[in-house]
PDB file of N, CA and C in Angstrom:
ATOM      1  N   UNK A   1      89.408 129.851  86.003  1.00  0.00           N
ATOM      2  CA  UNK A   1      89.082 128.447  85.875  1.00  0.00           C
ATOM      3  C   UNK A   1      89.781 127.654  86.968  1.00  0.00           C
ATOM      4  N   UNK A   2      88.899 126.745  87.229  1.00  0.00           N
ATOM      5  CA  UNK A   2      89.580 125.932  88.229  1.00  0.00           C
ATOM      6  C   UNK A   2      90.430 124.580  87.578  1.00  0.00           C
ATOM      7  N   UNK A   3      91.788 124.002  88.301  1.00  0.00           N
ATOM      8  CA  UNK A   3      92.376 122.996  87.292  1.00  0.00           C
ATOM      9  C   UNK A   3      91.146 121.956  87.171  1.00  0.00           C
ATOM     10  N   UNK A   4      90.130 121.375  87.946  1.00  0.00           N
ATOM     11  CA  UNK A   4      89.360 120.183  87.831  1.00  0.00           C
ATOM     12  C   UNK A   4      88.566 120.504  86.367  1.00  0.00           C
ATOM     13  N   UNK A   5      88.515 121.894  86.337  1.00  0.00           N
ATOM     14  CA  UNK A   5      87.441 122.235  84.891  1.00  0.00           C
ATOM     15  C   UNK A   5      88.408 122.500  83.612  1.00  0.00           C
ATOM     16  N   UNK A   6      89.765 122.658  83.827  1.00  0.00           N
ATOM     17  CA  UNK A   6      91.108 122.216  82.600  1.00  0.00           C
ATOM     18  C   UNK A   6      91.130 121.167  82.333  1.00  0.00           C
ATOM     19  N   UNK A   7      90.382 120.069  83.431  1.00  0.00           N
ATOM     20  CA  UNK A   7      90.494 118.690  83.519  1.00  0.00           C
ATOM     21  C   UNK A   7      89.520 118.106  82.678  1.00  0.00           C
ATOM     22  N   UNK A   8      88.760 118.252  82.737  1.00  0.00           N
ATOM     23  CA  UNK A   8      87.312 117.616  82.513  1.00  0.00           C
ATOM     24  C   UNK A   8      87.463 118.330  80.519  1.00  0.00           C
ATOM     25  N   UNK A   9      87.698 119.577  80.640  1.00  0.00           N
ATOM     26  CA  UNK A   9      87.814 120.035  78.922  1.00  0.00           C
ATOM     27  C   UNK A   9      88.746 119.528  78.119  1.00  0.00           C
ATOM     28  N   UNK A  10      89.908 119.224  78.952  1.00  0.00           N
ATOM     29  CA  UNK A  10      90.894 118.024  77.687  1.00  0.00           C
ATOM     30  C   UNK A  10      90.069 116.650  78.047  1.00  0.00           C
ATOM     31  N   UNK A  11      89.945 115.940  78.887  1.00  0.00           N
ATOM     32  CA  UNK A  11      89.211 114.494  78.979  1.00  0.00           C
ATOM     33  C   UNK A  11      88.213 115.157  77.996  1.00  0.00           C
ATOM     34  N   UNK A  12      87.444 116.014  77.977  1.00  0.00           N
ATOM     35  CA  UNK A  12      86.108 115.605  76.934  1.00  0.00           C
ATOM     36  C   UNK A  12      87.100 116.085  75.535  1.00  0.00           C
ATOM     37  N   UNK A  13      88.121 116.920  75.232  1.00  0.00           N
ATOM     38  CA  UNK A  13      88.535 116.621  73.753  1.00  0.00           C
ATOM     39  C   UNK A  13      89.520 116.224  73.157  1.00  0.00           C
ATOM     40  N   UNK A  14      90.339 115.782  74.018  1.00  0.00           N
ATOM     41  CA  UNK A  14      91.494 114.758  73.952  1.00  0.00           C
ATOM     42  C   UNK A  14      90.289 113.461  73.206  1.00  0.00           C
ATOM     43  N   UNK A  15      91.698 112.500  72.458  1.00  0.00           N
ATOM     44  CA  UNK A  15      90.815 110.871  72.357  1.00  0.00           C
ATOM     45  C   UNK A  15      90.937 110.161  73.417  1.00  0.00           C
ATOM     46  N   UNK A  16      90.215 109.554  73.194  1.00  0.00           N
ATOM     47  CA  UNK A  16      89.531 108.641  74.521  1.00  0.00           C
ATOM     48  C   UNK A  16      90.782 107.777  75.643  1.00  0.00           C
ATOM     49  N   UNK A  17      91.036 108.027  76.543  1.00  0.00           N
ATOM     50  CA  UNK A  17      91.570 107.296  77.114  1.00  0.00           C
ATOM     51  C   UNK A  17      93.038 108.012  77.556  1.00  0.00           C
ATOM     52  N   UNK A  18      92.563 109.274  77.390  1.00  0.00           N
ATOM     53  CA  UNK A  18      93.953 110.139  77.223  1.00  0.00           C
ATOM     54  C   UNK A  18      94.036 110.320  79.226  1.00  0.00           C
ATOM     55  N   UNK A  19      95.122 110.125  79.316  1.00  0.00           N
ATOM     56  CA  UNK A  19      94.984 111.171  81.147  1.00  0.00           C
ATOM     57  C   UNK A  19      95.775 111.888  81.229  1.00  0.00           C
ATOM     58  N   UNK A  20      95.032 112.915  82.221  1.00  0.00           N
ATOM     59  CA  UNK A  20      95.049 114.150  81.951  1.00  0.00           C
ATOM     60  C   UNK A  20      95.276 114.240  83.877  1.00  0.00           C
ATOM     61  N   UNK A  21      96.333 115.076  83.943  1.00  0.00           N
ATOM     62  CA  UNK A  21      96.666 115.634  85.583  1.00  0.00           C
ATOM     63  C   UNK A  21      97.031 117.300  85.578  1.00  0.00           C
ATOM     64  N   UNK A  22      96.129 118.272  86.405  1.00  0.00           N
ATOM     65  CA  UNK A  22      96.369 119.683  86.204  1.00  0.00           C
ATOM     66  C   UNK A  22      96.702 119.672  87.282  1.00  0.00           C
ATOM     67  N   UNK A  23      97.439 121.377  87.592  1.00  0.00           N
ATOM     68  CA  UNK A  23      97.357 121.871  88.778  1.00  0.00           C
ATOM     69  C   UNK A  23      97.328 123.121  87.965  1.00  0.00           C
ATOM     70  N   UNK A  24      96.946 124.256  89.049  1.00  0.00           N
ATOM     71  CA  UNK A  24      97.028 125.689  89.139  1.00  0.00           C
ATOM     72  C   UNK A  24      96.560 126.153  89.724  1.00  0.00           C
ATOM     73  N   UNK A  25      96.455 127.843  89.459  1.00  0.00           N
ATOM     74  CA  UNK A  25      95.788 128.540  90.144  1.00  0.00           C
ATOM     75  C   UNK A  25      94.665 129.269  89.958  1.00  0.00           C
ATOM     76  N   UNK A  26      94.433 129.157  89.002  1.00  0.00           N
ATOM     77  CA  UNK A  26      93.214 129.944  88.233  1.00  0.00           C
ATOM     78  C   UNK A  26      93.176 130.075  86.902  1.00  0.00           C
ATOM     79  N   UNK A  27      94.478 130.888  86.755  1.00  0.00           N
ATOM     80  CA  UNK A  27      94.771 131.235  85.096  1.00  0.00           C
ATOM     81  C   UNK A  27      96.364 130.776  84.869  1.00  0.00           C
ATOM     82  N   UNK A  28      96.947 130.405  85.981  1.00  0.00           N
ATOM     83  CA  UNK A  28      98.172 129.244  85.116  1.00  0.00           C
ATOM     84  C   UNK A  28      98.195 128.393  85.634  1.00  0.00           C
ATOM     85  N   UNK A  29      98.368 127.564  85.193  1.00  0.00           N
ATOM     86  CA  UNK A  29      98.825 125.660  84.361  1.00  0.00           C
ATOM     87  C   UNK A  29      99.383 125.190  84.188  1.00  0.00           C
ATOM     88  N   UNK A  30      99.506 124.228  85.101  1.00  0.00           N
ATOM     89  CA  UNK A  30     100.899 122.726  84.538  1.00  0.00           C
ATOM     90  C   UNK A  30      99.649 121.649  84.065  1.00  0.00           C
ATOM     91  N   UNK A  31     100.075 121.486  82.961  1.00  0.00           N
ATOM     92  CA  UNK A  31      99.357 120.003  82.452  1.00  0.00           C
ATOM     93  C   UNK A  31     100.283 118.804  82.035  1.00  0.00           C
ATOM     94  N   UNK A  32     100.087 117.568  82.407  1.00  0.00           N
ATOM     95  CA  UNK A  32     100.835 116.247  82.131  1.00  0.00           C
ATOM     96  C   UNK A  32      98.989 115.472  81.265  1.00  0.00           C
ATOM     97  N   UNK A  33      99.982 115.652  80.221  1.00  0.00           N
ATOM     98  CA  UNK A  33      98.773 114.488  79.551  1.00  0.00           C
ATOM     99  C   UNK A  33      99.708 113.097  79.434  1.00  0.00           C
ATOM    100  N   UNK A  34      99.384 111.978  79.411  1.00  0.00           N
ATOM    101  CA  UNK A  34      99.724 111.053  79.039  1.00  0.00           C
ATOM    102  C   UNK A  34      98.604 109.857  78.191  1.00  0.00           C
ATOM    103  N   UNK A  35      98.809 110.019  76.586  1.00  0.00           N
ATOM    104  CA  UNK A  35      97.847 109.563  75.766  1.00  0.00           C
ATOM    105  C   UNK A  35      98.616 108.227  74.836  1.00  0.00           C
ATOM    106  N   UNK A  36      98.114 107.425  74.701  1.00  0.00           N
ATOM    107  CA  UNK A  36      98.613 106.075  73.137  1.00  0.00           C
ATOM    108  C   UNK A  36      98.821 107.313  71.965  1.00  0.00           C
ATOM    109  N   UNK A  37      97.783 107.908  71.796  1.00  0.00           N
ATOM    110  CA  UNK A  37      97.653 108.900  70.508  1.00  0.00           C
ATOM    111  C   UNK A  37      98.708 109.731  70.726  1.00  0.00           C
ATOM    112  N   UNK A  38      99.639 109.756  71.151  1.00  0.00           N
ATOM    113  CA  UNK A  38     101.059 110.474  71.147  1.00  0.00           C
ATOM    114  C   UNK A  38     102.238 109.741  70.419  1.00  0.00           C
ATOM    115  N   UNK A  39     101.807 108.038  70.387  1.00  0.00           N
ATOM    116  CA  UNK A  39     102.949 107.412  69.803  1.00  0.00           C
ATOM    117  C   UNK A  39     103.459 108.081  68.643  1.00  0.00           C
ATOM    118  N   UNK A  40     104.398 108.284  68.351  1.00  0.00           N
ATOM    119  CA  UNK A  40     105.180 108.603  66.928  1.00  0.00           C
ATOM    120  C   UNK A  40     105.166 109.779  66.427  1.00  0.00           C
ATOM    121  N   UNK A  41     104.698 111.025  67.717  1.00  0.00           N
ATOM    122  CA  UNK A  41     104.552 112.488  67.156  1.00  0.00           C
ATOM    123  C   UNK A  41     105.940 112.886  67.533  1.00  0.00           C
ATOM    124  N   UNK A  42     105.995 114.239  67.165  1.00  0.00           N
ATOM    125  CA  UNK A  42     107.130 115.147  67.485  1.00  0.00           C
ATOM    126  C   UNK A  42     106.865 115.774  69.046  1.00  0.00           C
ATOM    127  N   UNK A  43     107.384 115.732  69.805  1.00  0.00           N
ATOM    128  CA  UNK A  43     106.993 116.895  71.201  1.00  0.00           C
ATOM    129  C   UNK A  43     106.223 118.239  70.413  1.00  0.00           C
ATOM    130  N   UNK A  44     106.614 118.910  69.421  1.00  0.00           N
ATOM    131  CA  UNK A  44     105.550 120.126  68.986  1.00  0.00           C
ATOM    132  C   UNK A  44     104.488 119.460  68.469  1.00  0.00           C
ATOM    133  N   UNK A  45     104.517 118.720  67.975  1.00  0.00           N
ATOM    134  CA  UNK A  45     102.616 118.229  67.697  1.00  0.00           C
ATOM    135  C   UNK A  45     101.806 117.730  68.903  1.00  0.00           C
ATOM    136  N   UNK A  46     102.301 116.743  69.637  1.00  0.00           N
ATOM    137  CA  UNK A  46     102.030 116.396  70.993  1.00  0.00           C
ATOM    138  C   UNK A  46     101.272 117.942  71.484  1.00  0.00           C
ATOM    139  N   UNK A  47     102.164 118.681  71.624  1.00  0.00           N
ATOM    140  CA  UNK A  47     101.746 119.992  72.679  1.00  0.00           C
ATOM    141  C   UNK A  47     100.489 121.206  71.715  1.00  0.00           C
ATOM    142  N   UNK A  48     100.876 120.656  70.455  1.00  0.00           N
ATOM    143  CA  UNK A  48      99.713 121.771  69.849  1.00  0.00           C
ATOM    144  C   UNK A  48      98.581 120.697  70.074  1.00  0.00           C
ATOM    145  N   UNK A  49      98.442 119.748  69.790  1.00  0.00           N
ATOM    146  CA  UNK A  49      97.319 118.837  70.123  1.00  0.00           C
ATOM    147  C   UNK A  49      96.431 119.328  70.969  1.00  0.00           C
ATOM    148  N   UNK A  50      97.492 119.497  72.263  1.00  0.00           N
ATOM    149  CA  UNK A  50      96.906 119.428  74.167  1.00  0.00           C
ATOM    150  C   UNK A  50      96.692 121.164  74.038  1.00  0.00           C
ATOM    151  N   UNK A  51      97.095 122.194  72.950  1.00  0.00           N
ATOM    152  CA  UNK A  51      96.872 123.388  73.097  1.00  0.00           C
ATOM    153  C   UNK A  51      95.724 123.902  72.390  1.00  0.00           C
ATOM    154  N   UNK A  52      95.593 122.964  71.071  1.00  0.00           N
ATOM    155  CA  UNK A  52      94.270 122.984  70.422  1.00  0.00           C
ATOM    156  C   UNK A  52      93.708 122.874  71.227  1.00  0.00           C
ATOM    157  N   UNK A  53      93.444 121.771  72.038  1.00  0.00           N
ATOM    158  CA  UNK A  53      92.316 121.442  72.693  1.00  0.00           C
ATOM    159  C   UNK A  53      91.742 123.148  73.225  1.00  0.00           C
ATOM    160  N   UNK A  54      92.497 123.503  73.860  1.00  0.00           N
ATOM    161  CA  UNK A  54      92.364 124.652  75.298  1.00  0.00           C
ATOM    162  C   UNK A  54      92.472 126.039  74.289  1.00  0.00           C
ATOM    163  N   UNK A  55      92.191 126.249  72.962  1.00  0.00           N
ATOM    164  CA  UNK A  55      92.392 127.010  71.918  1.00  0.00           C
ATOM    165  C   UNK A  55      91.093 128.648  72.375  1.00  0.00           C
ATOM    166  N   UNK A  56      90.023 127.910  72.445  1.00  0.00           N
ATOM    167  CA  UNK A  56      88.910 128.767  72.726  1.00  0.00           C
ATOM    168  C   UNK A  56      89.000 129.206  74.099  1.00  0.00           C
ATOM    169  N   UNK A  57      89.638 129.409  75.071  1.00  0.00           N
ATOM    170  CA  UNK A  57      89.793 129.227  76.705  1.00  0.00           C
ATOM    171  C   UNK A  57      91.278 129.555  76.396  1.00  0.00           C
ATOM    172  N   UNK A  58      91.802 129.998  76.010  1.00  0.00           N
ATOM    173  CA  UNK A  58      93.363 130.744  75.730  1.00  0.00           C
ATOM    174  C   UNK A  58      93.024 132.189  75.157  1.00  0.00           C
ATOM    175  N   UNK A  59      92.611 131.687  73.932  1.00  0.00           N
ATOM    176  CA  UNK A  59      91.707 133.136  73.370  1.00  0.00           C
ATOM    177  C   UNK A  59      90.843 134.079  74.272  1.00  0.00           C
ATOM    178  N   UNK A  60      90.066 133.859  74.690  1.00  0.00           N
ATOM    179  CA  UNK A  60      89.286 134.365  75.513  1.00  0.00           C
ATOM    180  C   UNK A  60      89.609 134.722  77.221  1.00  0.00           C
ATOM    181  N   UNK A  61      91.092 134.538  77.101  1.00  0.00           N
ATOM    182  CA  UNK A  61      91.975 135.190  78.713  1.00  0.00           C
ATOM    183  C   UNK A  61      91.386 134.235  79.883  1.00  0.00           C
ATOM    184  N   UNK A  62      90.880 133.195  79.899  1.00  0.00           N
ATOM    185  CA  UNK A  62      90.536 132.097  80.539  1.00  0.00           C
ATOM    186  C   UNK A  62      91.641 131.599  80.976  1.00  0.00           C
ATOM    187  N   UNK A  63      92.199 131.127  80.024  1.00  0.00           N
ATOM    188  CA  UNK A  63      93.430 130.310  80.438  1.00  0.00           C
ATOM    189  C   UNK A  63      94.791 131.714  80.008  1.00  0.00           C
ATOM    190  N   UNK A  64      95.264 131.803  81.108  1.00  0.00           N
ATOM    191  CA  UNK A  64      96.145 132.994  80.845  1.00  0.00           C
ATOM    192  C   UNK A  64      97.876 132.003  80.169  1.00  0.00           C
ATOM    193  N   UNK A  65      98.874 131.236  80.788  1.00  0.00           N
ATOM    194  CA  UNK A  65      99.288 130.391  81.027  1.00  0.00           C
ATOM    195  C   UNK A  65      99.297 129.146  81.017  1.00  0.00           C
ATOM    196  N   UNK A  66      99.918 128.339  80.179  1.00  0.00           N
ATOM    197  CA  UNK A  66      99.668 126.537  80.271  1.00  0.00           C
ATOM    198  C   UNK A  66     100.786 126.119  79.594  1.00  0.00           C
ATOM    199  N   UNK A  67     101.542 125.284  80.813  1.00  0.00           N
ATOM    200  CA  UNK A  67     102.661 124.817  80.810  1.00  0.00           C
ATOM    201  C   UNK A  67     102.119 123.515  80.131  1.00  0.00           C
ATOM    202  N   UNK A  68     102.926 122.683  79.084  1.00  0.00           N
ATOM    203  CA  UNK A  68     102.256 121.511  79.323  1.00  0.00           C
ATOM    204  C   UNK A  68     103.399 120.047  78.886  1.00  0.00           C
ATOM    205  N   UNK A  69     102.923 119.356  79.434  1.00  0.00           N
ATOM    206  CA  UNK A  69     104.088 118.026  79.020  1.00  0.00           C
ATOM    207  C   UNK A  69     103.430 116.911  78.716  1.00  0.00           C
ATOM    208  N   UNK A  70     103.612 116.223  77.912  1.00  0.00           N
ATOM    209  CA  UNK A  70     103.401 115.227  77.191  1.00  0.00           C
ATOM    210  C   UNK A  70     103.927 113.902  77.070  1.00  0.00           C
ATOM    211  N   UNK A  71     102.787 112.592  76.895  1.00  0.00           N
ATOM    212  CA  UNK A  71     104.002 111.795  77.247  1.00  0.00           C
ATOM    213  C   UNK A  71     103.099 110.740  76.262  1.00  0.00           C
ATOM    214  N   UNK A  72     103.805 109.406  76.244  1.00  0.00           N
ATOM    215  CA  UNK A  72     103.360 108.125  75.585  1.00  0.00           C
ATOM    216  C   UNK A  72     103.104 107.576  77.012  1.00  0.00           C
ATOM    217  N   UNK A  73     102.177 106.207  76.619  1.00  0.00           N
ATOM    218  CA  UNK A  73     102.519 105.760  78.570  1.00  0.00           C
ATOM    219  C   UNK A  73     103.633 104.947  78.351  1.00  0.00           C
ATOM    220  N   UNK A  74     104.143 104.603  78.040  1.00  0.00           N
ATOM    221  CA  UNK A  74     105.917 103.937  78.014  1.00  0.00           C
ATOM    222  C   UNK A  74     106.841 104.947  78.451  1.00  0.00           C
ATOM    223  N   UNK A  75     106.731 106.574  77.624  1.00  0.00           N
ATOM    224  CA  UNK A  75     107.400 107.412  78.402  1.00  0.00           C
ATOM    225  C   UNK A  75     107.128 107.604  79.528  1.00  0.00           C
ATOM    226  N   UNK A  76     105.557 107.853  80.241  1.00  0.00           N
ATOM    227  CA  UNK A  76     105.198 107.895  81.728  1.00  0.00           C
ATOM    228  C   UNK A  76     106.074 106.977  82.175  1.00  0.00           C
ATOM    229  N   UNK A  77     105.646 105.537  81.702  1.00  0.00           N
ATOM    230  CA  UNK A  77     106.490 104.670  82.807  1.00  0.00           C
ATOM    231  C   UNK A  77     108.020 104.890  82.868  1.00  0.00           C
ATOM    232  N   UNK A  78     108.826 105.169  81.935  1.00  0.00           N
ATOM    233  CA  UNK A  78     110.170 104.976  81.857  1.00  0.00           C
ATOM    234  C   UNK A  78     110.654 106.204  83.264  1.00  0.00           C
ATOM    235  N   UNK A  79     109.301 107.540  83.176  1.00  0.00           N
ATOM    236  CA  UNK A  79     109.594 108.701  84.127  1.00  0.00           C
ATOM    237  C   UNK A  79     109.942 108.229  85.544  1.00  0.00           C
ATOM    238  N   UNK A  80     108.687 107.265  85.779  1.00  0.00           N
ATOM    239  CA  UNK A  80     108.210 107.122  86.642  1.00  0.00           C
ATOM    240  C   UNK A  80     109.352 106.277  87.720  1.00  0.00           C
ATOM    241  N   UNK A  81     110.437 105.231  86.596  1.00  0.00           N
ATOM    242  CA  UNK A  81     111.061 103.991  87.222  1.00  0.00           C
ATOM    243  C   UNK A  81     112.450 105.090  87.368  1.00  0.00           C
TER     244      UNK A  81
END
């Protein structure tokens, strides 16, 4: 898989408005989601969320690897400053 098509499969099952930045190489993965729908989770729900998503495409040796990090956008921004 290419990261633009890791991309496009959390944007279509993430909720709406979620962003989503990959890189890799084929079969491993860094993912930064940064979603509202993260407010008030635990970091392990956050990441099963973003792993559900990629559940069928993990199973199936597609996605070999997927690093992933999670954020609120308040946490983005706080990263960012």
């Amino acid at each position: 898989m290419h990261p633009d098509d890791v991309k496009q499969l959390l944007e279509s099952r993430l909720p709406a408005g979620a962003q989503v930045m990959v890189q890799g190489d084929g079969r491993y993965f860094d993912v930064v989601v940064v979603s509202d729908a993260f407010d008030g989770l635990t970091r392990v729900r956050k990441q099963q969320l973003v792993l559900g998503a990629l559940q069928a495409e993990i199973a199936d040796g597609r996605l070999h690897a997927v690093n992933v990090k999670t954020l609120t956008p308040a946490e983005w921004q706080a990263a960012q400053d």
